[in-house]
PDB file of N, CA and C in Angstrom:
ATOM      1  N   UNK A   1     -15.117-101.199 -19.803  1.00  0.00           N
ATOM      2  CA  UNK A   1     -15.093-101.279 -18.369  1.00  0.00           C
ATOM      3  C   UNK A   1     -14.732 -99.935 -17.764  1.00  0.00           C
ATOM      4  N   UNK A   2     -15.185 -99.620 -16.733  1.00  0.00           N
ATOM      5  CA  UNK A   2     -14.971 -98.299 -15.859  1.00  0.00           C
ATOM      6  C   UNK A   2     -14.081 -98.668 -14.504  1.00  0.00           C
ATOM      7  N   UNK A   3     -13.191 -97.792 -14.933  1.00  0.00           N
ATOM      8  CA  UNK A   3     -12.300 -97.976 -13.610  1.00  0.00           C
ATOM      9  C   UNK A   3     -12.646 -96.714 -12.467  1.00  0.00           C
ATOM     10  N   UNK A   4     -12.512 -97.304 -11.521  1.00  0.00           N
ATOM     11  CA  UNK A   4     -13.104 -96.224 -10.247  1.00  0.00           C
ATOM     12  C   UNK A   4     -11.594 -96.040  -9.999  1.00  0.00           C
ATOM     13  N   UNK A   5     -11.354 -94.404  -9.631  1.00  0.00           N
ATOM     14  CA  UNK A   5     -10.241 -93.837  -8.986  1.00  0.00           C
ATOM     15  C   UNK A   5     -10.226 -93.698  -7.270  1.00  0.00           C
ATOM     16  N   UNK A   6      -9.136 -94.527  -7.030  1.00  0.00           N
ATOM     17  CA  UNK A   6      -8.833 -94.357  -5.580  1.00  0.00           C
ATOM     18  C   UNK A   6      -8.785 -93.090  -4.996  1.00  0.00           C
ATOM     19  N   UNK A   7      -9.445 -92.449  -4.163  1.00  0.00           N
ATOM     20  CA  UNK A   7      -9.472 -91.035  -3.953  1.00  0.00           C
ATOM     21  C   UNK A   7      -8.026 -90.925  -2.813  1.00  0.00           C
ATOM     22  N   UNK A   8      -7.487 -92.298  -2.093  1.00  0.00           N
ATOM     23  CA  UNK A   8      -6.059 -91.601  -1.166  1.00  0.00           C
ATOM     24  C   UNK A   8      -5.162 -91.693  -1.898  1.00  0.00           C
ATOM     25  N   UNK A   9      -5.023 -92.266  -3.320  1.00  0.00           N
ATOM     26  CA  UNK A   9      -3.960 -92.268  -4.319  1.00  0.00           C
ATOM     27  C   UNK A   9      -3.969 -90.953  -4.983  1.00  0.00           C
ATOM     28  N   UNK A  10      -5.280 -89.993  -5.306  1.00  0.00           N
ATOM     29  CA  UNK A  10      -5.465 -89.194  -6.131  1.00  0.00           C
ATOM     30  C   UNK A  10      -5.068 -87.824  -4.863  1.00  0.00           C
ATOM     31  N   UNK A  11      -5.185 -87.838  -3.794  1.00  0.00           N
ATOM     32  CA  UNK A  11      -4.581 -87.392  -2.264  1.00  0.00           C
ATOM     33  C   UNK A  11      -3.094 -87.140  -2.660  1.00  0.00           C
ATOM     34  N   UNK A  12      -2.525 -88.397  -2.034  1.00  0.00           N
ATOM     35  CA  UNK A  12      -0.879 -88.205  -2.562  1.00  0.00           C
ATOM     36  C   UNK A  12      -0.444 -88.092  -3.511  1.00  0.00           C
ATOM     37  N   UNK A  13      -1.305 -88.077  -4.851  1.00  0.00           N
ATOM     38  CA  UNK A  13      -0.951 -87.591  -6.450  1.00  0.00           C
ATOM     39  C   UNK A  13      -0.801 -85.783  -6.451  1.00  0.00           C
ATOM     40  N   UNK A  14      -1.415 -85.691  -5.568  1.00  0.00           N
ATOM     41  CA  UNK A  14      -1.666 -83.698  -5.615  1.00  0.00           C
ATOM     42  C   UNK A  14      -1.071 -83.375  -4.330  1.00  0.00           C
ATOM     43  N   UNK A  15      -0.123 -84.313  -3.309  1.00  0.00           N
ATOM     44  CA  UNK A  15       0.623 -83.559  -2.151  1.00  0.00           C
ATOM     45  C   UNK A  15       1.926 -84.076  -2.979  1.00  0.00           C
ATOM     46  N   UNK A  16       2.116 -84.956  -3.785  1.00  0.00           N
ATOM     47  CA  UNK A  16       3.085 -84.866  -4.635  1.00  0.00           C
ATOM     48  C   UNK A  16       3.576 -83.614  -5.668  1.00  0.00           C
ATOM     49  N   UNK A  17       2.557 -83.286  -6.249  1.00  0.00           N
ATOM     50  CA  UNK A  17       2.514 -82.237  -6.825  1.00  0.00           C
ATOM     51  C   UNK A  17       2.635 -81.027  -6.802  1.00  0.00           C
ATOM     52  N   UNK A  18       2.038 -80.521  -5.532  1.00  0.00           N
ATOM     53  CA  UNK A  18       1.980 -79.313  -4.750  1.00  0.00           C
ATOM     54  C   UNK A  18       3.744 -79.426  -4.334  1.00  0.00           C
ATOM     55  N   UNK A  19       4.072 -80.533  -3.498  1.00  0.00           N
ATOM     56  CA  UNK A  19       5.664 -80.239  -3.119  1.00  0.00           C
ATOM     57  C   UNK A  19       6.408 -80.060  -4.420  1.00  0.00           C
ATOM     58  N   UNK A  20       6.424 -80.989  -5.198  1.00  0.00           N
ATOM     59  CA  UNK A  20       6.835 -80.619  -6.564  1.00  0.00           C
ATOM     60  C   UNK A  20       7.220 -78.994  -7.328  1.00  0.00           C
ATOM     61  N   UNK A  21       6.040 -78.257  -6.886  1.00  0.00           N
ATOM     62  CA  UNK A  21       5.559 -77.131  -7.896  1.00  0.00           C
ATOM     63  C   UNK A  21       6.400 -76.402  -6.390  1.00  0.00           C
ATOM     64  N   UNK A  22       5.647 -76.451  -5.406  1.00  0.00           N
ATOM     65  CA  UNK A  22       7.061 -75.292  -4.041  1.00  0.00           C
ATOM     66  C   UNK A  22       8.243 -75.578  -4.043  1.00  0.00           C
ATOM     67  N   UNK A  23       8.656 -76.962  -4.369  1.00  0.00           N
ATOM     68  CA  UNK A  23      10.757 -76.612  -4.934  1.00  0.00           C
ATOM     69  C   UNK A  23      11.122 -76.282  -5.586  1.00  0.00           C
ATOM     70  N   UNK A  24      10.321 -76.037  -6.845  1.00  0.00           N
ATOM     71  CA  UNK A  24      10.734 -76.026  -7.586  1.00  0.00           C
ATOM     72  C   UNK A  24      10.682 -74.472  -7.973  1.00  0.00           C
ATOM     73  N   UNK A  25       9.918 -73.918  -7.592  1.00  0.00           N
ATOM     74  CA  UNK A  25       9.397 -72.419  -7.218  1.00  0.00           C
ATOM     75  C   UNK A  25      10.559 -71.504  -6.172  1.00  0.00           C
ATOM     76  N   UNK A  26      10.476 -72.289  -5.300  1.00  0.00           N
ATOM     77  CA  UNK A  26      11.781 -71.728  -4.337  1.00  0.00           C
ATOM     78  C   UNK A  26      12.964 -71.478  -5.073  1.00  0.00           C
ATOM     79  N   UNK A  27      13.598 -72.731  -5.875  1.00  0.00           N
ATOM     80  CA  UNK A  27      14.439 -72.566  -6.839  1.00  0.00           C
ATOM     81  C   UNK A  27      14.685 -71.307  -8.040  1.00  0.00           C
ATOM     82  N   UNK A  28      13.342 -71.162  -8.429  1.00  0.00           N
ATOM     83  CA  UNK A  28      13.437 -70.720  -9.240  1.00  0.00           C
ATOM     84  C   UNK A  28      13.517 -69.402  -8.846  1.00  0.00           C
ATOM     85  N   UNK A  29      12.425 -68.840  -8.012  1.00  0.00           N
ATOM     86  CA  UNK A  29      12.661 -67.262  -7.410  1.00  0.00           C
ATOM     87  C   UNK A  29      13.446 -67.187  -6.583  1.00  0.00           C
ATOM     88  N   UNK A  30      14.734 -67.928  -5.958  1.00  0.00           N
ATOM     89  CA  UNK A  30      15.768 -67.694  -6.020  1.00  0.00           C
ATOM     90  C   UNK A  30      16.668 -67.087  -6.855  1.00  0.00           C
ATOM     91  N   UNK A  31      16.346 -67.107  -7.876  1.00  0.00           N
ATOM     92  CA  UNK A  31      17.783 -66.982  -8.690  1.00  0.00           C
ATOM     93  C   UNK A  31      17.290 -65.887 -10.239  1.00  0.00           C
ATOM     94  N   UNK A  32      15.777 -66.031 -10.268  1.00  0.00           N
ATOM     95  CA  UNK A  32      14.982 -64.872 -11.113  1.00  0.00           C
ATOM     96  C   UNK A  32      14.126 -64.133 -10.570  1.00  0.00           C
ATOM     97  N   UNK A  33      13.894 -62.863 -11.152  1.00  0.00           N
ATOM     98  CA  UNK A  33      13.125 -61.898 -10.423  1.00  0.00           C
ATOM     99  C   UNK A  33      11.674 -62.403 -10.394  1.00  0.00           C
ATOM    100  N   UNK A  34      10.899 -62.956 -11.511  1.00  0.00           N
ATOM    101  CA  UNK A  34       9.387 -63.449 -11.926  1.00  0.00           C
ATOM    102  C   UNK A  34       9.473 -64.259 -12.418  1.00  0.00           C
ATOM    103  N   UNK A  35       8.387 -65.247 -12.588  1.00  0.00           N
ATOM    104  CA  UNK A  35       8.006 -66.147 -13.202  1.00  0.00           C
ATOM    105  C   UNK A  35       8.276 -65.995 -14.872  1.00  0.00           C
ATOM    106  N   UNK A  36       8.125 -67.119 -15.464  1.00  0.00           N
ATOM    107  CA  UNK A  36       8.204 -66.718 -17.283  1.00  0.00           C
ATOM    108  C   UNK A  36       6.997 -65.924 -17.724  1.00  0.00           C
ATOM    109  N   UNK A  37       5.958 -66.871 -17.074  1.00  0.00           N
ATOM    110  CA  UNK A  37       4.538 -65.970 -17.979  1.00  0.00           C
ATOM    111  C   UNK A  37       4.642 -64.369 -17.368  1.00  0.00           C
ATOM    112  N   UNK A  38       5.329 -63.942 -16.106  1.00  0.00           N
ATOM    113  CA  UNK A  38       5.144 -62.553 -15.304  1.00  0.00           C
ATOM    114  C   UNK A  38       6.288 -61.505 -16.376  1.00  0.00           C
ATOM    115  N   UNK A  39       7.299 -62.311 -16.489  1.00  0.00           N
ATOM    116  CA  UNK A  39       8.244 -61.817 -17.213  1.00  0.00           C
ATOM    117  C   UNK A  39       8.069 -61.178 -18.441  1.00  0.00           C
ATOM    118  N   UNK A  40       7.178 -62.465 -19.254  1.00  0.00           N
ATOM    119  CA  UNK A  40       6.535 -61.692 -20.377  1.00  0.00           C
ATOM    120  C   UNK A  40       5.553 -60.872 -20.547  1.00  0.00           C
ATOM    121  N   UNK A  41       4.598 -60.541 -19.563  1.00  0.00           N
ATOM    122  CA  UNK A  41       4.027 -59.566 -19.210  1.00  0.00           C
ATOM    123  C   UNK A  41       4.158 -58.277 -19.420  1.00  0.00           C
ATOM    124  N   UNK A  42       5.353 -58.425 -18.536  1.00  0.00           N
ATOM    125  CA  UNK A  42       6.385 -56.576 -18.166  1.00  0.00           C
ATOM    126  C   UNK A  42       7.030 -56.303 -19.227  1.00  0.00           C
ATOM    127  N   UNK A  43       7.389 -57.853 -20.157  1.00  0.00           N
ATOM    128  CA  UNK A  43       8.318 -56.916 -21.407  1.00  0.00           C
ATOM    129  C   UNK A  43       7.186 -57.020 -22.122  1.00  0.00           C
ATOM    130  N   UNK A  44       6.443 -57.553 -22.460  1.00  0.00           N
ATOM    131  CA  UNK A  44       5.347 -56.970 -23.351  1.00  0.00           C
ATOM    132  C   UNK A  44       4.751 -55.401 -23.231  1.00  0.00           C
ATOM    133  N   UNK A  45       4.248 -55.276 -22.465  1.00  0.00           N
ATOM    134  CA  UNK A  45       3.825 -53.873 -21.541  1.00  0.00           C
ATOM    135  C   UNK A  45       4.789 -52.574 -21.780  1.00  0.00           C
ATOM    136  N   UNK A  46       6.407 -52.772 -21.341  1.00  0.00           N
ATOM    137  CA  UNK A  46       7.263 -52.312 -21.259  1.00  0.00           C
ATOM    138  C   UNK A  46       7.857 -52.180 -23.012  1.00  0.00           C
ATOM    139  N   UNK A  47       7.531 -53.273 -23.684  1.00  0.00           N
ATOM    140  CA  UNK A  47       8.294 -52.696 -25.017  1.00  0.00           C
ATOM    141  C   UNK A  47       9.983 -53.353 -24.885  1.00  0.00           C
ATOM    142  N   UNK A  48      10.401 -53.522 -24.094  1.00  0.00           N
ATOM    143  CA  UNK A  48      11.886 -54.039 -24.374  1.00  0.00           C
ATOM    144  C   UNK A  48      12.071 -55.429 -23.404  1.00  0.00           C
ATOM    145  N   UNK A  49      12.805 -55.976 -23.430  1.00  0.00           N
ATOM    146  CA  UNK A  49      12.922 -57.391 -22.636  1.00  0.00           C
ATOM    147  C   UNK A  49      13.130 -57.084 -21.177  1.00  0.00           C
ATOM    148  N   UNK A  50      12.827 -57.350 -20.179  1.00  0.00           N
ATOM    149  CA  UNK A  50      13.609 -56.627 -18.942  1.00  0.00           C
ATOM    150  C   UNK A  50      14.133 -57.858 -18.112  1.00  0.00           C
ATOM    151  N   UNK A  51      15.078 -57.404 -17.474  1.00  0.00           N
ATOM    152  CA  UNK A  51      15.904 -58.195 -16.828  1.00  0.00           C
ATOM    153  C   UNK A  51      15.110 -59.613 -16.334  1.00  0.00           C
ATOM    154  N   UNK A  52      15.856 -60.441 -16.587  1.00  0.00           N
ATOM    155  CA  UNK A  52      15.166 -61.920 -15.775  1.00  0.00           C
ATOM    156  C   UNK A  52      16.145 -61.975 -14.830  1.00  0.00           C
ATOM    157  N   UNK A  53      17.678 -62.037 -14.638  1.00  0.00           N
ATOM    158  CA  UNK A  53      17.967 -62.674 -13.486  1.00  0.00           C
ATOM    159  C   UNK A  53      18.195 -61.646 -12.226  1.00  0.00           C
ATOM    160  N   UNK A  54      18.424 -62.164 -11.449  1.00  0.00           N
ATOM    161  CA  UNK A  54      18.936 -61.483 -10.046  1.00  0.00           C
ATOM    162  C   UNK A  54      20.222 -61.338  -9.742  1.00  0.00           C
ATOM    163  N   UNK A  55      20.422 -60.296  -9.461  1.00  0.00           N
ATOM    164  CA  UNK A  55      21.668 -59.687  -9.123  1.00  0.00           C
ATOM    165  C   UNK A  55      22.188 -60.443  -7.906  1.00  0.00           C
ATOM    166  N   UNK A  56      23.855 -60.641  -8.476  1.00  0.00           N
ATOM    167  CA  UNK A  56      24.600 -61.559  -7.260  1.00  0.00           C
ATOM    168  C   UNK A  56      24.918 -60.710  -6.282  1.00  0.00           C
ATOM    169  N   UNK A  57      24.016 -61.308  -5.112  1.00  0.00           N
ATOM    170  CA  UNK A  57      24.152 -60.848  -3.839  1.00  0.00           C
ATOM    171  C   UNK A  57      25.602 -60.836  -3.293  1.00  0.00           C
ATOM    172  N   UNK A  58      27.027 -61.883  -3.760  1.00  0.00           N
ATOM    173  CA  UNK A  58      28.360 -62.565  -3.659  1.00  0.00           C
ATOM    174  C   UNK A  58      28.710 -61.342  -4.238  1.00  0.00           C
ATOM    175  N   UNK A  59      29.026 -60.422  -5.255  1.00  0.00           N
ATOM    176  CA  UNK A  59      29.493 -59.549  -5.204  1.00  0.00           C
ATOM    177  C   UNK A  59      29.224 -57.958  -4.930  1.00  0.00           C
ATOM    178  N   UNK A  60      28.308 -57.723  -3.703  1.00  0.00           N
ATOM    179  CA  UNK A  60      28.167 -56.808  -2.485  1.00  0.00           C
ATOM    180  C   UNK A  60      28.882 -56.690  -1.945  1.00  0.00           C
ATOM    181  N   UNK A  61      29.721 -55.398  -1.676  1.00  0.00           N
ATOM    182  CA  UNK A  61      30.844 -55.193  -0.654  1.00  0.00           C
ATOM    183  C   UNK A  61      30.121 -55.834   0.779  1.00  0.00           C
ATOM    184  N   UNK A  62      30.873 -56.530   1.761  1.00  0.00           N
ATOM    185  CA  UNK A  62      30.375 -56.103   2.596  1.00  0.00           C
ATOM    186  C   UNK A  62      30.108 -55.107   3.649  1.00  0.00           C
ATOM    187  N   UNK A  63      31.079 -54.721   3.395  1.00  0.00           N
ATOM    188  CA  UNK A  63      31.564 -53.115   4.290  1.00  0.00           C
ATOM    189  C   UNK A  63      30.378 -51.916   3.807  1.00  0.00           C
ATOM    190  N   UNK A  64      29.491 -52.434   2.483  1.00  0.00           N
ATOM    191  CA  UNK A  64      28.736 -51.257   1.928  1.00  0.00           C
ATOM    192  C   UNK A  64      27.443 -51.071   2.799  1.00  0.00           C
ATOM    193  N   UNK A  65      27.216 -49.801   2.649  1.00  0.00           N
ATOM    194  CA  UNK A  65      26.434 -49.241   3.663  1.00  0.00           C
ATOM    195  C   UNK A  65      24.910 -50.027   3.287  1.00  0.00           C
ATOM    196  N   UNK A  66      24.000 -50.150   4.081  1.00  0.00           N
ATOM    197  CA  UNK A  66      22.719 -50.593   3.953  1.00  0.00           C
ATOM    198  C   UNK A  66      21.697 -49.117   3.928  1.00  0.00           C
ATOM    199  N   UNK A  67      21.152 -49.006   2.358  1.00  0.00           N
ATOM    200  CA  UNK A  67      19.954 -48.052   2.489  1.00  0.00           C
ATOM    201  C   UNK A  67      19.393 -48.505   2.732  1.00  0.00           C
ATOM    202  N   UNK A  68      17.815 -47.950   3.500  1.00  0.00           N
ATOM    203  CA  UNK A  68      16.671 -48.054   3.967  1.00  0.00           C
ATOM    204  C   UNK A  68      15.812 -47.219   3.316  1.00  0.00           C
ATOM    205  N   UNK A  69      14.617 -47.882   3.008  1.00  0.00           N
ATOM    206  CA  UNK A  69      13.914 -46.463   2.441  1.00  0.00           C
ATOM    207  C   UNK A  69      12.848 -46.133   3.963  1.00  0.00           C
ATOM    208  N   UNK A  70      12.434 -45.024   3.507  1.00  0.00           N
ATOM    209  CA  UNK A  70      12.040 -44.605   4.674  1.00  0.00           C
ATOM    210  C   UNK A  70      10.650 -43.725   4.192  1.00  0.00           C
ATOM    211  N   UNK A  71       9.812 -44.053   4.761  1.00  0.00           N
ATOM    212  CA  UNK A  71       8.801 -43.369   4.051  1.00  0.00           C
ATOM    213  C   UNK A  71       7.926 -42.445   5.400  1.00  0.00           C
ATOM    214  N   UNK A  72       7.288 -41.180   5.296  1.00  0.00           N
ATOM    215  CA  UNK A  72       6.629 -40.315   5.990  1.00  0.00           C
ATOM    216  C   UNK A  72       5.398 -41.211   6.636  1.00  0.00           C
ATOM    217  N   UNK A  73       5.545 -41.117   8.540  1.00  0.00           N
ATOM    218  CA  UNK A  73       4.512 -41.567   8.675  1.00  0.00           C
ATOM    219  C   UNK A  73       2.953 -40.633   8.457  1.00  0.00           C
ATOM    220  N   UNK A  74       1.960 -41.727   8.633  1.00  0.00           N
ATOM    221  CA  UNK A  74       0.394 -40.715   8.021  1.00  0.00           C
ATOM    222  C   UNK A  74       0.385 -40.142   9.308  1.00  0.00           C
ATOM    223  N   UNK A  75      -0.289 -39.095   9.174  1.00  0.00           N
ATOM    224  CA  UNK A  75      -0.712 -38.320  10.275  1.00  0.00           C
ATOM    225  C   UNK A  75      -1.667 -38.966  11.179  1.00  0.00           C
ATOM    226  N   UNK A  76      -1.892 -38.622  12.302  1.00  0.00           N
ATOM    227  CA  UNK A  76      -2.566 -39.457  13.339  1.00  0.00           C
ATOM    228  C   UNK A  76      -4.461 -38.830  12.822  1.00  0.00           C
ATOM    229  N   UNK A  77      -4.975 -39.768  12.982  1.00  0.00           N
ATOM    230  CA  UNK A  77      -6.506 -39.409  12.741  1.00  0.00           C
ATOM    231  C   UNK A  77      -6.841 -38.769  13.997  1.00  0.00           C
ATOM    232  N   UNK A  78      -7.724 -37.699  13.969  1.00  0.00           N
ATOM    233  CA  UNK A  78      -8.509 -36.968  14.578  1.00  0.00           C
ATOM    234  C   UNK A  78      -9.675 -36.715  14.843  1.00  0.00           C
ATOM    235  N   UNK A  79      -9.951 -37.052  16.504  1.00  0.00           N
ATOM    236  CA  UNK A  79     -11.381 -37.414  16.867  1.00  0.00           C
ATOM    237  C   UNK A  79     -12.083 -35.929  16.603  1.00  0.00           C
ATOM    238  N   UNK A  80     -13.243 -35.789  16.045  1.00  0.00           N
ATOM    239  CA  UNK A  80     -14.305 -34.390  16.155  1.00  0.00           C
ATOM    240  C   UNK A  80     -15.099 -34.609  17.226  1.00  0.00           C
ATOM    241  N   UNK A  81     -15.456 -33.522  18.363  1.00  0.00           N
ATOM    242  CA  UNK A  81     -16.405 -33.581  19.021  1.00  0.00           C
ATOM    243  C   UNK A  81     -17.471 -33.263  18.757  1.00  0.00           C
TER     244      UNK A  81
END
């Protein structure tokens, strides 16, 4: 026998999913720099393991100064007559 799939069940099967995969994502790049497969990437590439987690923002002075980077603006383009 062939069962036919409800297509508004198979709907909320993948808005289930999708929310699923963005909390869980939020979570996670919260608290690590990349993903696992990204991670292994860079240390593959790189030759040594490189950092997975993120540095605790909780122990930042707060009194410490804020760098900015600052980069040269481009020069303005120039009309030819």
């Amino acid at each position: 026998m062939h069962r036919s799939i409800d297509p508004m069940g198979l709907v909320v099967f993948g808005i289930a999913i999708f929310a699923l995969r963005a909390a869980t994502s939020c979570w996670w790049l919260a608290r690590y720099n990349a993903g696992p497969a990204e991670w292994l990437c860079h240390s593959l590439v790189s030759g040594s393991p490189q950092a997975m987690r993120r540095h605790d923002t909780a122990s930042v002075r707060a009194d410490a100064p804020v760098r900015r980077i600052t980069r040269p603006r481009p020069a303005p383009l120039r009309e030819e007559a």
